[in-house]
PDB file of N, CA and C in Angstrom:
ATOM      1  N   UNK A   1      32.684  18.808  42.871  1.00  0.00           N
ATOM      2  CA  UNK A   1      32.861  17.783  43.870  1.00  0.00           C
ATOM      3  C   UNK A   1      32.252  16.458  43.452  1.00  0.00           C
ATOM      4  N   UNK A   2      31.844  16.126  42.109  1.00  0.00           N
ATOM      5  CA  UNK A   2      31.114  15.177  41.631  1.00  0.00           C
ATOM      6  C   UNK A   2      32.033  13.760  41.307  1.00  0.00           C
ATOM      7  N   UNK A   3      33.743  14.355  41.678  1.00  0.00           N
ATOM      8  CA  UNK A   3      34.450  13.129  40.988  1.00  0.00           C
ATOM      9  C   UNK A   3      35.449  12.422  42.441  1.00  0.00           C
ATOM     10  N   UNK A   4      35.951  11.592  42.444  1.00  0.00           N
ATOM     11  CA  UNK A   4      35.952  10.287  43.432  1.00  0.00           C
ATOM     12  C   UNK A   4      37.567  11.838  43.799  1.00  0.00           C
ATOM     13  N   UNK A   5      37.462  11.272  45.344  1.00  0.00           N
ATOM     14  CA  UNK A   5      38.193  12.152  46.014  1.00  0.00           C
ATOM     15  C   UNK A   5      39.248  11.627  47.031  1.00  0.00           C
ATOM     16  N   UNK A   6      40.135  11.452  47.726  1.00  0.00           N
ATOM     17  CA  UNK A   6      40.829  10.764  48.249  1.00  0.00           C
ATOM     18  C   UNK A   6      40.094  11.837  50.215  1.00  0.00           C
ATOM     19  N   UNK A   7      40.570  11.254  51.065  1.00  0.00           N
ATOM     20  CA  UNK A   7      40.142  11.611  52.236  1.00  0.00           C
ATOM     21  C   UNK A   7      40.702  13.303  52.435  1.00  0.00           C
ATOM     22  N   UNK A   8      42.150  13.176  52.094  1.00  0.00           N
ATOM     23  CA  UNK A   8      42.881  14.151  52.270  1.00  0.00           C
ATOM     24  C   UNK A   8      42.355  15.870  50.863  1.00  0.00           C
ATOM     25  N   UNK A   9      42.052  15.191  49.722  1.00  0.00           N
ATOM     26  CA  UNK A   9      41.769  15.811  49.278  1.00  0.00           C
ATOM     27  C   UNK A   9      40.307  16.955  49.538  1.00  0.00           C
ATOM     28  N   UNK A  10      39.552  15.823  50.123  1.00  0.00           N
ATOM     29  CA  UNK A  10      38.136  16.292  50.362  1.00  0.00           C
ATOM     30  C   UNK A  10      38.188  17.285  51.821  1.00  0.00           C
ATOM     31  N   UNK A  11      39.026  16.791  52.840  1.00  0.00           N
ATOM     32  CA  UNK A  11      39.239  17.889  53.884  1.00  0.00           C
ATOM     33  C   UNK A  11      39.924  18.689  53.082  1.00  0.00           C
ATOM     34  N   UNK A  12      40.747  19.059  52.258  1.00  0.00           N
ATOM     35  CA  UNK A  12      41.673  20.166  52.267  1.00  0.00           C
ATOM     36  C   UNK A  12      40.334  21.013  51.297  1.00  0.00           C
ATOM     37  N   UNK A  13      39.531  20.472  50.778  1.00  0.00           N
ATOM     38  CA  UNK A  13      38.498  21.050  49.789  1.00  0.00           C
ATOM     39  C   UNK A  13      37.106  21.948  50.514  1.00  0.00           C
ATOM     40  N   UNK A  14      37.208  20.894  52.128  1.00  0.00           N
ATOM     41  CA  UNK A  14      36.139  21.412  53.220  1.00  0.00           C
ATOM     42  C   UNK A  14      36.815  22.777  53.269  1.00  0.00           C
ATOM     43  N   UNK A  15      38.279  23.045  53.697  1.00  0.00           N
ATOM     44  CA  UNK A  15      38.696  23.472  54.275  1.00  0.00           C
ATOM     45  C   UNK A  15      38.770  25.156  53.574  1.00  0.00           C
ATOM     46  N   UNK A  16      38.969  24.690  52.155  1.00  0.00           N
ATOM     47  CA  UNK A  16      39.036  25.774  51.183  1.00  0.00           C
ATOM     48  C   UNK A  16      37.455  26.750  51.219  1.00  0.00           C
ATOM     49  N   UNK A  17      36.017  25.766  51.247  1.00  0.00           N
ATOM     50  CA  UNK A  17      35.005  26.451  51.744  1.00  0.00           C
ATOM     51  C   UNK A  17      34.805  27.050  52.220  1.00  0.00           C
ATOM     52  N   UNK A  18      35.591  26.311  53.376  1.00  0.00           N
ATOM     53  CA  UNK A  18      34.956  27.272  54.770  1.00  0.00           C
ATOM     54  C   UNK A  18      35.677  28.303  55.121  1.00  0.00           C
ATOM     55  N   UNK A  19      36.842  28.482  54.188  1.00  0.00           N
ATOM     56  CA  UNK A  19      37.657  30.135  54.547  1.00  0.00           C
ATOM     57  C   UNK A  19      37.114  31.344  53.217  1.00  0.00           C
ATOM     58  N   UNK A  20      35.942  30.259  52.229  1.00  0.00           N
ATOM     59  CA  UNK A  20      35.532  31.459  51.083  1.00  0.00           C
ATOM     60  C   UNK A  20      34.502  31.651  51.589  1.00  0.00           C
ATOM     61  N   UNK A  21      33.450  31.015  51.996  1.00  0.00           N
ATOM     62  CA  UNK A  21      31.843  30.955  52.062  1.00  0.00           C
ATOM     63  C   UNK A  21      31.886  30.025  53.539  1.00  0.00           C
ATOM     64  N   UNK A  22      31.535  30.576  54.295  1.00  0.00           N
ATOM     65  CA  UNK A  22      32.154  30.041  55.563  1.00  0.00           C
ATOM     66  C   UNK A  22      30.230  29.896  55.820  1.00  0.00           C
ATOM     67  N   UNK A  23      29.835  30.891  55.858  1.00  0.00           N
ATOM     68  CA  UNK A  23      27.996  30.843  55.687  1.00  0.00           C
ATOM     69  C   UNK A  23      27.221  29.936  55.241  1.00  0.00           C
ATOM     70  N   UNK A  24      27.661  29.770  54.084  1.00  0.00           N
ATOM     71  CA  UNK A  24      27.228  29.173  52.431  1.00  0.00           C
ATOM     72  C   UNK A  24      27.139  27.405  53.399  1.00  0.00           C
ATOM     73  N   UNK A  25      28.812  27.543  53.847  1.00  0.00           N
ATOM     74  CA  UNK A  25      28.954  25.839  53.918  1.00  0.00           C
ATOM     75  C   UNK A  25      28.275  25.874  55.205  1.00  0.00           C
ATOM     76  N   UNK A  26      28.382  26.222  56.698  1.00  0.00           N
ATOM     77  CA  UNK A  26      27.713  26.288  57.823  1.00  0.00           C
ATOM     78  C   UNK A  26      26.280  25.799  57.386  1.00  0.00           C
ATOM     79  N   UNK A  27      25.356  26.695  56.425  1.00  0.00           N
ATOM     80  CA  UNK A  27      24.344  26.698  56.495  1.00  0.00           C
ATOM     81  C   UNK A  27      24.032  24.803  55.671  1.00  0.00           C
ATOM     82  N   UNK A  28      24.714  24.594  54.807  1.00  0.00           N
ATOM     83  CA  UNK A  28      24.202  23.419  54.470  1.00  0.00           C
ATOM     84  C   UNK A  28      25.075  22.286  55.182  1.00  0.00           C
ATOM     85  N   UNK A  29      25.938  22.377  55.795  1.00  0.00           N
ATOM     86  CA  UNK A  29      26.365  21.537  57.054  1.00  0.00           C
ATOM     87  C   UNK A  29      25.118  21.289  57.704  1.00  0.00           C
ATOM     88  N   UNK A  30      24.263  22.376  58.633  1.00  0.00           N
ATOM     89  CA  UNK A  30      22.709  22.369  59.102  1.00  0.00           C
ATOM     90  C   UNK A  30      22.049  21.584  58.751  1.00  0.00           C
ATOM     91  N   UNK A  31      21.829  21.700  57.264  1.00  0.00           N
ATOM     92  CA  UNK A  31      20.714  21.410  56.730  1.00  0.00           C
ATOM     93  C   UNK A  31      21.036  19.812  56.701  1.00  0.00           C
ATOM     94  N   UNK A  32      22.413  19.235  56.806  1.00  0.00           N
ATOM     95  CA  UNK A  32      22.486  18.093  56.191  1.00  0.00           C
ATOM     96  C   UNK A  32      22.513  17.576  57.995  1.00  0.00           C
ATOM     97  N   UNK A  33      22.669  18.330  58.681  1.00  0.00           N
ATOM     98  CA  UNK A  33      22.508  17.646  60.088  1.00  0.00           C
ATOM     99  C   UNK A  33      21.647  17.421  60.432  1.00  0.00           C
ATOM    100  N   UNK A  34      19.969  18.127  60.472  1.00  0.00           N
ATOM    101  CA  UNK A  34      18.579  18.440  60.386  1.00  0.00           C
ATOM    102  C   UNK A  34      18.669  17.398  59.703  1.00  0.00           C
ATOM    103  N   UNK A  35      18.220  16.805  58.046  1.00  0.00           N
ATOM    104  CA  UNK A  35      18.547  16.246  57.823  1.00  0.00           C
ATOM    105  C   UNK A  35      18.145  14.603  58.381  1.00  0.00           C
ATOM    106  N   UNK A  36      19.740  14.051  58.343  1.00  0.00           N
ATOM    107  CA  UNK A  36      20.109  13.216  59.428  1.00  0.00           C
ATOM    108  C   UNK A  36      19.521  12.937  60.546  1.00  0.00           C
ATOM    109  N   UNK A  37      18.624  13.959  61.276  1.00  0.00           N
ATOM    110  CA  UNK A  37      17.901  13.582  62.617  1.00  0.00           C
ATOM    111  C   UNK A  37      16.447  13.634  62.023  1.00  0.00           C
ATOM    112  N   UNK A  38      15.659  13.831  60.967  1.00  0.00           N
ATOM    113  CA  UNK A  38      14.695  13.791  60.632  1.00  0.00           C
ATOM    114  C   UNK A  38      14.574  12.312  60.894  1.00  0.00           C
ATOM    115  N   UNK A  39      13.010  12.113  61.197  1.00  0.00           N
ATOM    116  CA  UNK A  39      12.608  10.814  61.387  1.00  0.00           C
ATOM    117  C   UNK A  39      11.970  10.292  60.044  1.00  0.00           C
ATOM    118  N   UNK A  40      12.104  11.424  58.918  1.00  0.00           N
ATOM    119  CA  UNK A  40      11.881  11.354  57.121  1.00  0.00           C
ATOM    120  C   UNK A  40      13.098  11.253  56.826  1.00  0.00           C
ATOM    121  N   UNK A  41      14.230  10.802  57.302  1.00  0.00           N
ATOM    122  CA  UNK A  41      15.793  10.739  57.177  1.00  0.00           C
ATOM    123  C   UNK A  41      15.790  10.211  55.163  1.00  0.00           C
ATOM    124  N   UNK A  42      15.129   9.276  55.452  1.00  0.00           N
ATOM    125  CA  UNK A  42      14.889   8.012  53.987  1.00  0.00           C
ATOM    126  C   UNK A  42      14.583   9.109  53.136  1.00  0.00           C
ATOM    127  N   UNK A  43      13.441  10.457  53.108  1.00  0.00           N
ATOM    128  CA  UNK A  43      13.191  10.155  51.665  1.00  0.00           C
ATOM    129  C   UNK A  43      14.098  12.127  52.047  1.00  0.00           C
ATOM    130  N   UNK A  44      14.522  12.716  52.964  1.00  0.00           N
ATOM    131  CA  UNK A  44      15.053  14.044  52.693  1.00  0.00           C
ATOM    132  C   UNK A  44      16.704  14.137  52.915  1.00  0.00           C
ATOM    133  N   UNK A  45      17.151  12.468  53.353  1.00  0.00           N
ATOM    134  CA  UNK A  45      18.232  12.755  52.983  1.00  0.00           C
ATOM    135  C   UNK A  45      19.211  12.107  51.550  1.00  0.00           C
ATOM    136  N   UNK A  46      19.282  12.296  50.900  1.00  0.00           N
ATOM    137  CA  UNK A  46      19.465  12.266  48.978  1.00  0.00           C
ATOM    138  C   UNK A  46      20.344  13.056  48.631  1.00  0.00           C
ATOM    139  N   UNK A  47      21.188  12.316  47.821  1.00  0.00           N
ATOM    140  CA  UNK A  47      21.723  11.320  47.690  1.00  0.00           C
ATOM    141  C   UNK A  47      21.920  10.893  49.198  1.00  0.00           C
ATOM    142  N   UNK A  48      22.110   9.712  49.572  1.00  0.00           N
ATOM    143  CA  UNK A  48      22.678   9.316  50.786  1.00  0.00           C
ATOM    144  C   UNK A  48      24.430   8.289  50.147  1.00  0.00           C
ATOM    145  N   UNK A  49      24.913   8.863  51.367  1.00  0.00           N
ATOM    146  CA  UNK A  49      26.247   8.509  50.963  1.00  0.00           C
ATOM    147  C   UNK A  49      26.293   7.009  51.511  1.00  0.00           C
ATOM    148  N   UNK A  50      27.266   6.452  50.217  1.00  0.00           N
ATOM    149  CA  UNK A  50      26.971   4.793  49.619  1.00  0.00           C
ATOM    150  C   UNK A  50      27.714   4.565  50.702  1.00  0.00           C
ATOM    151  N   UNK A  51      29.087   4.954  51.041  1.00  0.00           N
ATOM    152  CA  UNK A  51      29.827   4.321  51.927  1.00  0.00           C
ATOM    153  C   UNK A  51      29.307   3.881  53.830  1.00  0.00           C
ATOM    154  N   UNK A  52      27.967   4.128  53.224  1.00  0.00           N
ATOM    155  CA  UNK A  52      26.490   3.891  54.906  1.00  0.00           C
ATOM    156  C   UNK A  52      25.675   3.176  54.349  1.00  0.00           C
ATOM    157  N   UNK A  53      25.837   2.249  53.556  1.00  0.00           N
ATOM    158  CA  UNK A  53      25.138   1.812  52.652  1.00  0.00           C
ATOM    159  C   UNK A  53      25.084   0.061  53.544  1.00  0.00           C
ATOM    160  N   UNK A  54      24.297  -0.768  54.134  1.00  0.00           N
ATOM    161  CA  UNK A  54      24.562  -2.301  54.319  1.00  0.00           C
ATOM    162  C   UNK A  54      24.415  -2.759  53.144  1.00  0.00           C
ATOM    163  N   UNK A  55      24.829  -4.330  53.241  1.00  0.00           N
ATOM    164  CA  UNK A  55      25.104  -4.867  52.008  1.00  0.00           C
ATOM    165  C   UNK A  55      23.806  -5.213  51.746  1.00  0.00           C
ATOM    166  N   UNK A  56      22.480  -4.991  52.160  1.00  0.00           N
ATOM    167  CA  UNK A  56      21.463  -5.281  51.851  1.00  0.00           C
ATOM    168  C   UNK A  56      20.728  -4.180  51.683  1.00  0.00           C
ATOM    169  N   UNK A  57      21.345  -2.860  51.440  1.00  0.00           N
ATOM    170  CA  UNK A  57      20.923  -2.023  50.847  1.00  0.00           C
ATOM    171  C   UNK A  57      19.789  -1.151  51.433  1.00  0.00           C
ATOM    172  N   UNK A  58      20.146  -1.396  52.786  1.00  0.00           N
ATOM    173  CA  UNK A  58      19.570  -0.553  54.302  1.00  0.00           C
ATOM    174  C   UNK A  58      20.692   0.381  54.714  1.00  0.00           C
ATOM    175  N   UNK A  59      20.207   1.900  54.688  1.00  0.00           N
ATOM    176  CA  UNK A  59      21.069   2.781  55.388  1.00  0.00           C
ATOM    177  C   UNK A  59      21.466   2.532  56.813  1.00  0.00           C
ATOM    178  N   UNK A  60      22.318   2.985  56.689  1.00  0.00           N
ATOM    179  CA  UNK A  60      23.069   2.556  57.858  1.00  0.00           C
ATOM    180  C   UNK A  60      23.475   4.244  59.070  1.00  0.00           C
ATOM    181  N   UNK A  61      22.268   4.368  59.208  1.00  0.00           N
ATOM    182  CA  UNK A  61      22.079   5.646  59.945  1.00  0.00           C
ATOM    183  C   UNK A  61      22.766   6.028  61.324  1.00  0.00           C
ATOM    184  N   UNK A  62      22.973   4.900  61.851  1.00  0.00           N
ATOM    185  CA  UNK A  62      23.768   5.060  63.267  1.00  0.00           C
ATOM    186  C   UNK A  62      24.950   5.179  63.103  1.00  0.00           C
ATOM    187  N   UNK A  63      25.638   4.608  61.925  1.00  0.00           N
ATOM    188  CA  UNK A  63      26.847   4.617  61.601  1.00  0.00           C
ATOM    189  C   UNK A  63      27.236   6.069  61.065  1.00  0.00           C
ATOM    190  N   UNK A  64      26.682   6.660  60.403  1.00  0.00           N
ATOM    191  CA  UNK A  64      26.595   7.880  59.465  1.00  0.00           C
ATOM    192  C   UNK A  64      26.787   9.042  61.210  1.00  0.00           C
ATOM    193  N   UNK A  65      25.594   8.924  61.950  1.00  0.00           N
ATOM    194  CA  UNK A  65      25.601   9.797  63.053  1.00  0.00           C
ATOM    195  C   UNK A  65      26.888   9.882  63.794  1.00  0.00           C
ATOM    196  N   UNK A  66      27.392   8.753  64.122  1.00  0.00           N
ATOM    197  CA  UNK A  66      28.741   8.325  65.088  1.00  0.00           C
ATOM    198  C   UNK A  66      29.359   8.929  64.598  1.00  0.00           C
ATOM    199  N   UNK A  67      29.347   8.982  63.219  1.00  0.00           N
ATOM    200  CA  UNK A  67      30.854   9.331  62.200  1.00  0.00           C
ATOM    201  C   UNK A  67      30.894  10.941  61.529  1.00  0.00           C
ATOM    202  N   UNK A  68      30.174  11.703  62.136  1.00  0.00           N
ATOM    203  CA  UNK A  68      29.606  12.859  61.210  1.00  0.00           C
ATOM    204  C   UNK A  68      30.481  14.158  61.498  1.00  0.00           C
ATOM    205  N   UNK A  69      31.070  14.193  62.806  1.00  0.00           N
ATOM    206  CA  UNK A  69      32.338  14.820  63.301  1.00  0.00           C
ATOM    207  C   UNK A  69      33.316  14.072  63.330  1.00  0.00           C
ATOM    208  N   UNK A  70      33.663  12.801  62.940  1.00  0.00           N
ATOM    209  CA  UNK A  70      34.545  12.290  63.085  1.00  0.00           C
ATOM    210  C   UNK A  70      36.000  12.841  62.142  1.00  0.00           C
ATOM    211  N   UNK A  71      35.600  12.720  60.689  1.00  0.00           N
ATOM    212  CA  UNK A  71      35.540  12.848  59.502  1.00  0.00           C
ATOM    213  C   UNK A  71      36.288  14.094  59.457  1.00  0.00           C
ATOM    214  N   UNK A  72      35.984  15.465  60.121  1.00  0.00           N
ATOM    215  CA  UNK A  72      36.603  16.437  59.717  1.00  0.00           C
ATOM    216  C   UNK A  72      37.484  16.912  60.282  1.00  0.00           C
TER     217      UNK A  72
END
């Protein structure tokens, strides 16, 4: 999953997960939701995805939350 993905590709790739390792992905779905509500958000959530990124290079955390079911 390390190489640039189109929207459609990356759901159909969620999708393939979650009918092999349905556990596997659940459990780090969690972890990346936990995560996200940590008030250590900055240094435990890593990589943080660029596309939450402001142009001044402040996460953009409210945006990321709004959008976190959106997406799938």
């Amino acid at each position: 999953m390390g190489t640039s993905q189109t929207p459609d590709d990356a759901k159909e790739t969620l999708r393939k997960r979650l009918a092999e390792q349905f556990l596997a992905t659940d459990l780090r779905w969690s972890f990346f939701v936990a995560a996200l509500y940590s008030y250590r958000f900055d240094t435990v959530l890593r990589p943080f995805p660029p596309q939450y990124m402001k142009d001044n290079g402040e996460k953009d955390v409210k945006k990321l939350v709004s959008e976190k079911y959106t997406k799938i």
